[in-house]
N, C-alpha and C. Protein backbone atom coordinates (compact mmCIF):
# COMPACT_ATOMS: atom_id res chain seq x y z
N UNK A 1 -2.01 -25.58 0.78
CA UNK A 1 -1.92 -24.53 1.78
C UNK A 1 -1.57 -23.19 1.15
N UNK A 2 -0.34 -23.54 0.53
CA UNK A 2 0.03 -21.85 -0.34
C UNK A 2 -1.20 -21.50 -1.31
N UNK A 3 -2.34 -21.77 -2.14
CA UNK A 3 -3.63 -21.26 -2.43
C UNK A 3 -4.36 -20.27 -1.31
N UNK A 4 -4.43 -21.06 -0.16
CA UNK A 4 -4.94 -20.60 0.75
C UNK A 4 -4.76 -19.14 1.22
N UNK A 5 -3.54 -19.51 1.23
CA UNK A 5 -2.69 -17.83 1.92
C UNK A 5 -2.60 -16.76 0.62
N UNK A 6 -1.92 -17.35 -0.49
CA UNK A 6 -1.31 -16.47 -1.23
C UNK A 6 -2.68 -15.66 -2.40
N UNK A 7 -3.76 -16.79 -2.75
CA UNK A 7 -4.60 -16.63 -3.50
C UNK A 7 -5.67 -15.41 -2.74
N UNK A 8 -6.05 -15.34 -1.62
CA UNK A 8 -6.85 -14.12 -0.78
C UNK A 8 -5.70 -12.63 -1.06
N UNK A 9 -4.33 -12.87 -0.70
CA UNK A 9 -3.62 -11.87 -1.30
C UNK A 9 -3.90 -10.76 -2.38
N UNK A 10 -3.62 -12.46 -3.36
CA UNK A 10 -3.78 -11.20 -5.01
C UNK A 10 -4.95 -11.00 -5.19
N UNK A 11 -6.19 -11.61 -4.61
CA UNK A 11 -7.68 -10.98 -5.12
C UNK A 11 -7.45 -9.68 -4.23
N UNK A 12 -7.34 -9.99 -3.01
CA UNK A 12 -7.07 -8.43 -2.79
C UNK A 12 -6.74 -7.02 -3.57
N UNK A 13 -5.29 -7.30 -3.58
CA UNK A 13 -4.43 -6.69 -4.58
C UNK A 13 -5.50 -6.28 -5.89
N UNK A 14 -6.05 -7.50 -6.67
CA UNK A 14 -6.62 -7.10 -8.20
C UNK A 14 -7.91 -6.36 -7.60
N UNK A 15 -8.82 -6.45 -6.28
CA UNK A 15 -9.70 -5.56 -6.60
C UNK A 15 -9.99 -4.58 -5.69
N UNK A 16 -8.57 -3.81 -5.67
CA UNK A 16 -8.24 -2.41 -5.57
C UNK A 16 -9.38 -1.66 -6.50
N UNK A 17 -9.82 -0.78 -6.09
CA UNK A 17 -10.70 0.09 -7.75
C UNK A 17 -9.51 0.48 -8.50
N UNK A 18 -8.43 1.40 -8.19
CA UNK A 18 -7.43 1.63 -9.47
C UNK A 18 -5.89 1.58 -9.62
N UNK A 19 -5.75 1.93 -10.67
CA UNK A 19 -4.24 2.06 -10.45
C UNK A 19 -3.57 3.07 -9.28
N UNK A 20 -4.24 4.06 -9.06
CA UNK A 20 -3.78 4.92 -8.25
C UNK A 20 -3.11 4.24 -6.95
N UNK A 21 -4.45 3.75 -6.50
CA UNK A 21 -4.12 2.93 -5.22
C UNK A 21 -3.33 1.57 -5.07
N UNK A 22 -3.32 0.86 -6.22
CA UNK A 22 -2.20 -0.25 -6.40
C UNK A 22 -1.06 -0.12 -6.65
N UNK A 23 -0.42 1.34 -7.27
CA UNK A 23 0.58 2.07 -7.20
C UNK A 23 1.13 2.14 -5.56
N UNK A 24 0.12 2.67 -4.78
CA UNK A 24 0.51 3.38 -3.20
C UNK A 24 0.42 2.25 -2.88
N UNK A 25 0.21 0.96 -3.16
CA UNK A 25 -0.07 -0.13 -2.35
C UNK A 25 1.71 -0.64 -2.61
N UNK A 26 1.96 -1.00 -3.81
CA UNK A 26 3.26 -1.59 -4.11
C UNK A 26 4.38 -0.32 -3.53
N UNK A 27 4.09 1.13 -3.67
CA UNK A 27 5.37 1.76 -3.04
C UNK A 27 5.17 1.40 -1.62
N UNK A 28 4.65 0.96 -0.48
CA UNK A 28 5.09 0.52 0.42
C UNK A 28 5.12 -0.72 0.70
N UNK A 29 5.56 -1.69 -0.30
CA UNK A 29 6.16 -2.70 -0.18
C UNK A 29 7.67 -2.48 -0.37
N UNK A 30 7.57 -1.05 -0.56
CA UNK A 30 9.07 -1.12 -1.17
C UNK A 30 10.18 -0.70 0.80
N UNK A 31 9.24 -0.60 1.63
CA UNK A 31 9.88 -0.54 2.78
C UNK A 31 10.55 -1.89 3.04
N UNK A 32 11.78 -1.84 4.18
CA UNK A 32 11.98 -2.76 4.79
C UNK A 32 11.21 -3.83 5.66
N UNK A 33 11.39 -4.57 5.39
CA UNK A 33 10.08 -6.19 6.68
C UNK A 33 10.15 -5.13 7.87
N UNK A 34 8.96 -5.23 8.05
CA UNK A 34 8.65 -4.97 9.86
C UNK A 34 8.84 -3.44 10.13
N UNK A 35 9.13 -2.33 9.11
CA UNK A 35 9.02 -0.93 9.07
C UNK A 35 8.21 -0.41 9.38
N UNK A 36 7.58 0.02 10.26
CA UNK A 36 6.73 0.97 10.86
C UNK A 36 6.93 2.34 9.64
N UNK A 37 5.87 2.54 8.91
CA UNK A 37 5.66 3.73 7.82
C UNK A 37 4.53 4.72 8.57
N UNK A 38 5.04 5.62 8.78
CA UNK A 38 4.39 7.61 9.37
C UNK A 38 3.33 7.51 8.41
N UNK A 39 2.08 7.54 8.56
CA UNK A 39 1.16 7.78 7.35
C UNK A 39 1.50 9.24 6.70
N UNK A 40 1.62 10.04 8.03
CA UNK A 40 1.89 11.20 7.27
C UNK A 40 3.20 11.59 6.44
N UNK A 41 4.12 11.00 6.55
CA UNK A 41 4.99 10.52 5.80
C UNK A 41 4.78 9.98 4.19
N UNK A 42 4.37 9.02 4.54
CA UNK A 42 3.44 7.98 3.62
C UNK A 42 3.05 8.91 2.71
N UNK A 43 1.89 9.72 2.79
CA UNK A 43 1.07 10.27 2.10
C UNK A 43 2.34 11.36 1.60
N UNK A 44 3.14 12.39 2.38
CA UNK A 44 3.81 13.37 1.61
C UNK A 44 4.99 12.65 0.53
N UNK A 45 5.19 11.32 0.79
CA UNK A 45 6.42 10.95 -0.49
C UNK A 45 5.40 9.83 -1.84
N UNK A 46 4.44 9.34 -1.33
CA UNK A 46 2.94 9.27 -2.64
C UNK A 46 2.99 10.65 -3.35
N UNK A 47 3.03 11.80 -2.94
CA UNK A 47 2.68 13.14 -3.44
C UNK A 47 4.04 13.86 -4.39
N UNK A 48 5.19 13.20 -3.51
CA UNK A 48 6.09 13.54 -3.86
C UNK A 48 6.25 12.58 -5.75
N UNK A 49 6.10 11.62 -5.36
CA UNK A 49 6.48 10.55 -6.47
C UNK A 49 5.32 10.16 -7.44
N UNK A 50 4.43 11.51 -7.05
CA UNK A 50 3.34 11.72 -8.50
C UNK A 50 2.34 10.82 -8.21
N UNK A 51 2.44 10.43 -7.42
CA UNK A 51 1.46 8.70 -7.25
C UNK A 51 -0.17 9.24 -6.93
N UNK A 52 -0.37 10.48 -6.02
CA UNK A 52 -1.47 11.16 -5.89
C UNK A 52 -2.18 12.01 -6.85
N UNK A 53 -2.90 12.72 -7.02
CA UNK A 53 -3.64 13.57 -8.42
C UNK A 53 -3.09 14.85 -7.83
N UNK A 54 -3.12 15.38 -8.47
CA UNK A 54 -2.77 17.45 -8.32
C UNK A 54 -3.96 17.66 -7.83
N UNK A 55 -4.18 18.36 -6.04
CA UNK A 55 -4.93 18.68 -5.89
C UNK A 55 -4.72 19.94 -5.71
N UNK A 56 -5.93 21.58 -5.47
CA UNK A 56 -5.66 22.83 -5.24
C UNK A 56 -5.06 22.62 -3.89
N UNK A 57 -5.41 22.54 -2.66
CA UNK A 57 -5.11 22.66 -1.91
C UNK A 57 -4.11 21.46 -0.93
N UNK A 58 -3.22 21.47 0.19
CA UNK A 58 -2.82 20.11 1.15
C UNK A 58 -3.30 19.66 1.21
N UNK A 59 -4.80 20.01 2.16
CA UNK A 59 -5.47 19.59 2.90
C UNK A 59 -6.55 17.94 2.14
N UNK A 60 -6.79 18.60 1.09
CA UNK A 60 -7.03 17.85 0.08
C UNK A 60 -6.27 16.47 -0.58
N UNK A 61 -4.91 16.71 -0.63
CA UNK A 61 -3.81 15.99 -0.66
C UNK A 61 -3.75 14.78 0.36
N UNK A 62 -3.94 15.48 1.47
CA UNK A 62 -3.84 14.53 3.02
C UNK A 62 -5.25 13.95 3.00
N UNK A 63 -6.12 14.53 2.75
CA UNK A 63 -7.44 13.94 2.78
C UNK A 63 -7.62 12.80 1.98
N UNK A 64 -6.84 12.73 0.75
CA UNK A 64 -7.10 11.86 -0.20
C UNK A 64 -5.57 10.34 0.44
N UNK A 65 -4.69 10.98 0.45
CA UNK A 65 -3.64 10.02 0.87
C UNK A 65 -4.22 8.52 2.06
N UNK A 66 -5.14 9.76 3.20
CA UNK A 66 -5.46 9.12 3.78
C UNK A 66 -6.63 8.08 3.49
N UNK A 67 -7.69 8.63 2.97
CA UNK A 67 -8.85 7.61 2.32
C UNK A 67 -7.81 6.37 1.25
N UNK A 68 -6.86 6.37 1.00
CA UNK A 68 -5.75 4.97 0.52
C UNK A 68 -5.33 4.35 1.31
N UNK A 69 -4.91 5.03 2.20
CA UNK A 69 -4.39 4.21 3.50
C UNK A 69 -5.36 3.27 4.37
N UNK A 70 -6.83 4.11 4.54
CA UNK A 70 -8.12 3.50 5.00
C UNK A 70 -8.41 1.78 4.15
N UNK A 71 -8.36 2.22 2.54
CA UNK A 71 -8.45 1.00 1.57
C UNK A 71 -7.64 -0.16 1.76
N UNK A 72 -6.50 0.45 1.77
CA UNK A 72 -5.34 -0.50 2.13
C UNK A 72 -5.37 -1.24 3.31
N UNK A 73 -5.83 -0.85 4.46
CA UNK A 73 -6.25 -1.23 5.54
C UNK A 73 -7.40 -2.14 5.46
N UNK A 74 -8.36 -1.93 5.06
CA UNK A 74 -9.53 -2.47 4.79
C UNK A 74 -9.59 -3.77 4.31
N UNK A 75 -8.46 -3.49 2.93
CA UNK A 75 -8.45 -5.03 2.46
C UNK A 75 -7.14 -5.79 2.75
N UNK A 76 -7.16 -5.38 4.42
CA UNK A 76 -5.89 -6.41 4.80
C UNK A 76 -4.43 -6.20 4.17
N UNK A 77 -4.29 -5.15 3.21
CA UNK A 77 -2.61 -5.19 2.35
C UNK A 77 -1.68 -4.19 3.39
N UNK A 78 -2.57 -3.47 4.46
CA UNK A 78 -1.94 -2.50 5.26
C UNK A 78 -2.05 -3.17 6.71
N UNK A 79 -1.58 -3.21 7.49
CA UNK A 79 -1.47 -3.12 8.42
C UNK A 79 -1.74 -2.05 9.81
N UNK A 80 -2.78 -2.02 10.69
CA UNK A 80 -2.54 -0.37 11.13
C UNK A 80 -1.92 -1.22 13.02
N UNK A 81 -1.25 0.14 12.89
CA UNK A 81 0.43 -0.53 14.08
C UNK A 81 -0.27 1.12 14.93
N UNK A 82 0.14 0.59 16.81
CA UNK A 82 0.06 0.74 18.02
C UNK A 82 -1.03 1.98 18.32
N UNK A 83 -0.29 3.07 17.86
CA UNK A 83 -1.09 4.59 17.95
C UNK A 83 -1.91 4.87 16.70
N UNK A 84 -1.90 3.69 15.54
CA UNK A 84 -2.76 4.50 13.95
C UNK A 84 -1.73 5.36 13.31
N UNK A 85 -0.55 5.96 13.87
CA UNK A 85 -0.23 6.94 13.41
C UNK A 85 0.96 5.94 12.37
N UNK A 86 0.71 5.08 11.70
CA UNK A 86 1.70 4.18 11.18
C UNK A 86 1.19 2.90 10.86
N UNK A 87 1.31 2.16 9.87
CA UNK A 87 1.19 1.10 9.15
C UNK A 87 2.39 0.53 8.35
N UNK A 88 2.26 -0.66 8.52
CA UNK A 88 3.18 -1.85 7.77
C UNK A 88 2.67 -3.04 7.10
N UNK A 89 3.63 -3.65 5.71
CA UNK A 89 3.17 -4.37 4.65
C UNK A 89 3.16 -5.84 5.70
N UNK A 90 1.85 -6.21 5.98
CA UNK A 90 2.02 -7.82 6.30
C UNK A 90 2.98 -8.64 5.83
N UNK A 91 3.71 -9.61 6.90
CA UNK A 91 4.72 -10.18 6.55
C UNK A 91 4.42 -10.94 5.55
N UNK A 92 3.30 -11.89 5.56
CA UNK A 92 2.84 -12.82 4.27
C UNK A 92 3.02 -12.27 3.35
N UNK A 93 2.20 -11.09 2.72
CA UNK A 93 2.26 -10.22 1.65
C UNK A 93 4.21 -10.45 1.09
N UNK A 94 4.79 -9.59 2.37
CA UNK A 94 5.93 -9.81 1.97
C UNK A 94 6.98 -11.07 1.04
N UNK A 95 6.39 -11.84 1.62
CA UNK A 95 6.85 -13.12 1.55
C UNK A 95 5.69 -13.96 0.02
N UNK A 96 5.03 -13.40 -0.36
CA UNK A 96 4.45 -13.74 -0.70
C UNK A 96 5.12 -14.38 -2.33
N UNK A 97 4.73 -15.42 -2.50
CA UNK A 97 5.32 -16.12 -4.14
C UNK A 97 5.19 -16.12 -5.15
N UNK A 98 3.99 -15.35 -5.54
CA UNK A 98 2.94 -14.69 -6.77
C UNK A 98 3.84 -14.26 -7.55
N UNK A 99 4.02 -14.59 -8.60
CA UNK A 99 4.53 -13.98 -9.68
C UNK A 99 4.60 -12.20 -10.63
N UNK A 100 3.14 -12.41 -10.19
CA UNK A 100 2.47 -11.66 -10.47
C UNK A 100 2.75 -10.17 -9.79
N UNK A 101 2.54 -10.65 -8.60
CA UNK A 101 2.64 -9.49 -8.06
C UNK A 101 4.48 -8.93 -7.63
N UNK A 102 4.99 -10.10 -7.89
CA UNK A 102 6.67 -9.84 -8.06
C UNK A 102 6.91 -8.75 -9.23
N UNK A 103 6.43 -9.48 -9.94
CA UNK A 103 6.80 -8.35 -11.32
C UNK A 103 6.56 -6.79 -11.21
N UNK A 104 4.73 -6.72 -10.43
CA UNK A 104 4.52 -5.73 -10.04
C UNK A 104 5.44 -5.11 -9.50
N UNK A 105 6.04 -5.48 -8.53
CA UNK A 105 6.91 -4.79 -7.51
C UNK A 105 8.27 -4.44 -8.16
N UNK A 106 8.56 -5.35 -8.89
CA UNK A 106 10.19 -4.99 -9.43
C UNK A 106 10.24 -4.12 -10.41
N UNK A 107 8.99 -3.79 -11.09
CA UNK A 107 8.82 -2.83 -11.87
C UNK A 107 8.78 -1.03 -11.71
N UNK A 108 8.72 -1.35 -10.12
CA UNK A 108 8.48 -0.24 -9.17
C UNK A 108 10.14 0.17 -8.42
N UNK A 109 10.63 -0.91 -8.73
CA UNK A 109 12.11 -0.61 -8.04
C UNK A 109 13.09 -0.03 -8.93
C-alpha cells in the first residue's frame, strides 16, 4: 500500500523541471498541517528568500511566482483551497516516509 501512495509522491516531486520550483515546493512544506498559505504571500516571501530569479519589474515577479504555484498544483504537491486565493501541502505529502524527500526538507530548515 505505502508504494502506492508514497511512490506517485516522489515521481512527482523528481519531475518538477527545476530546482527553482522544488525549492518553492519544499518551502511550503515548511508551513504548519492544514495552513491555508496567501499565494500572494507565498510568492512575496519565495522572493524574499531568493528562491525566485531577479526580475526588472513586480509584476513579473508575481507573474512568475504564480506560474509555480499553477505547477505545483498541477502535479498534485499543492493543493488549491475555497476562493484560489490560497493553497496547502497535502496531508499525505506531509506525512509522507520517503527518505528522500525528508532530507530534502530538513535541509531547508
Amino acid at each position: 500500500m505505502e508504494d502506492k501512495v508514497y511512490n506517485p509522491i516522489k515521481w512527482s516531486y523528481d519531475v518538477l523541471p527545476n530546482q527553482c520550483i522544488k525549492s518553492c515546493f519544499l518551502f511550503c512544506c515548511l508551513f504548519p498541517e492544514d495552513f491555508l498559505i496567501e499565494v500572494d504571500r507565498l510568492v512575496m516571501y519565495w522572493l524574499a528568500e531568493g528562491l525566485l530569479e531577479e526580475h526588472h519589474d513586480i509584476e513579473e515577479v508575481i507573474s512568475r511566482g504564480m506560474t509555480i504555484i499553477e505547477i505545483l498544483k498541477d502535479c498534485s504537491l499543492l493543493l488549491e483551497q475555497d476562493n484560489q486565493s490560497s493553497v496547502k501541502i497535502h496531508d499525505v505529502i506531509r506525512d509522507s516516509p520517503n527518505p528522500l524527500l525528508g532530507q530534502e526538507l530538513a535541509s531547508m530548515k
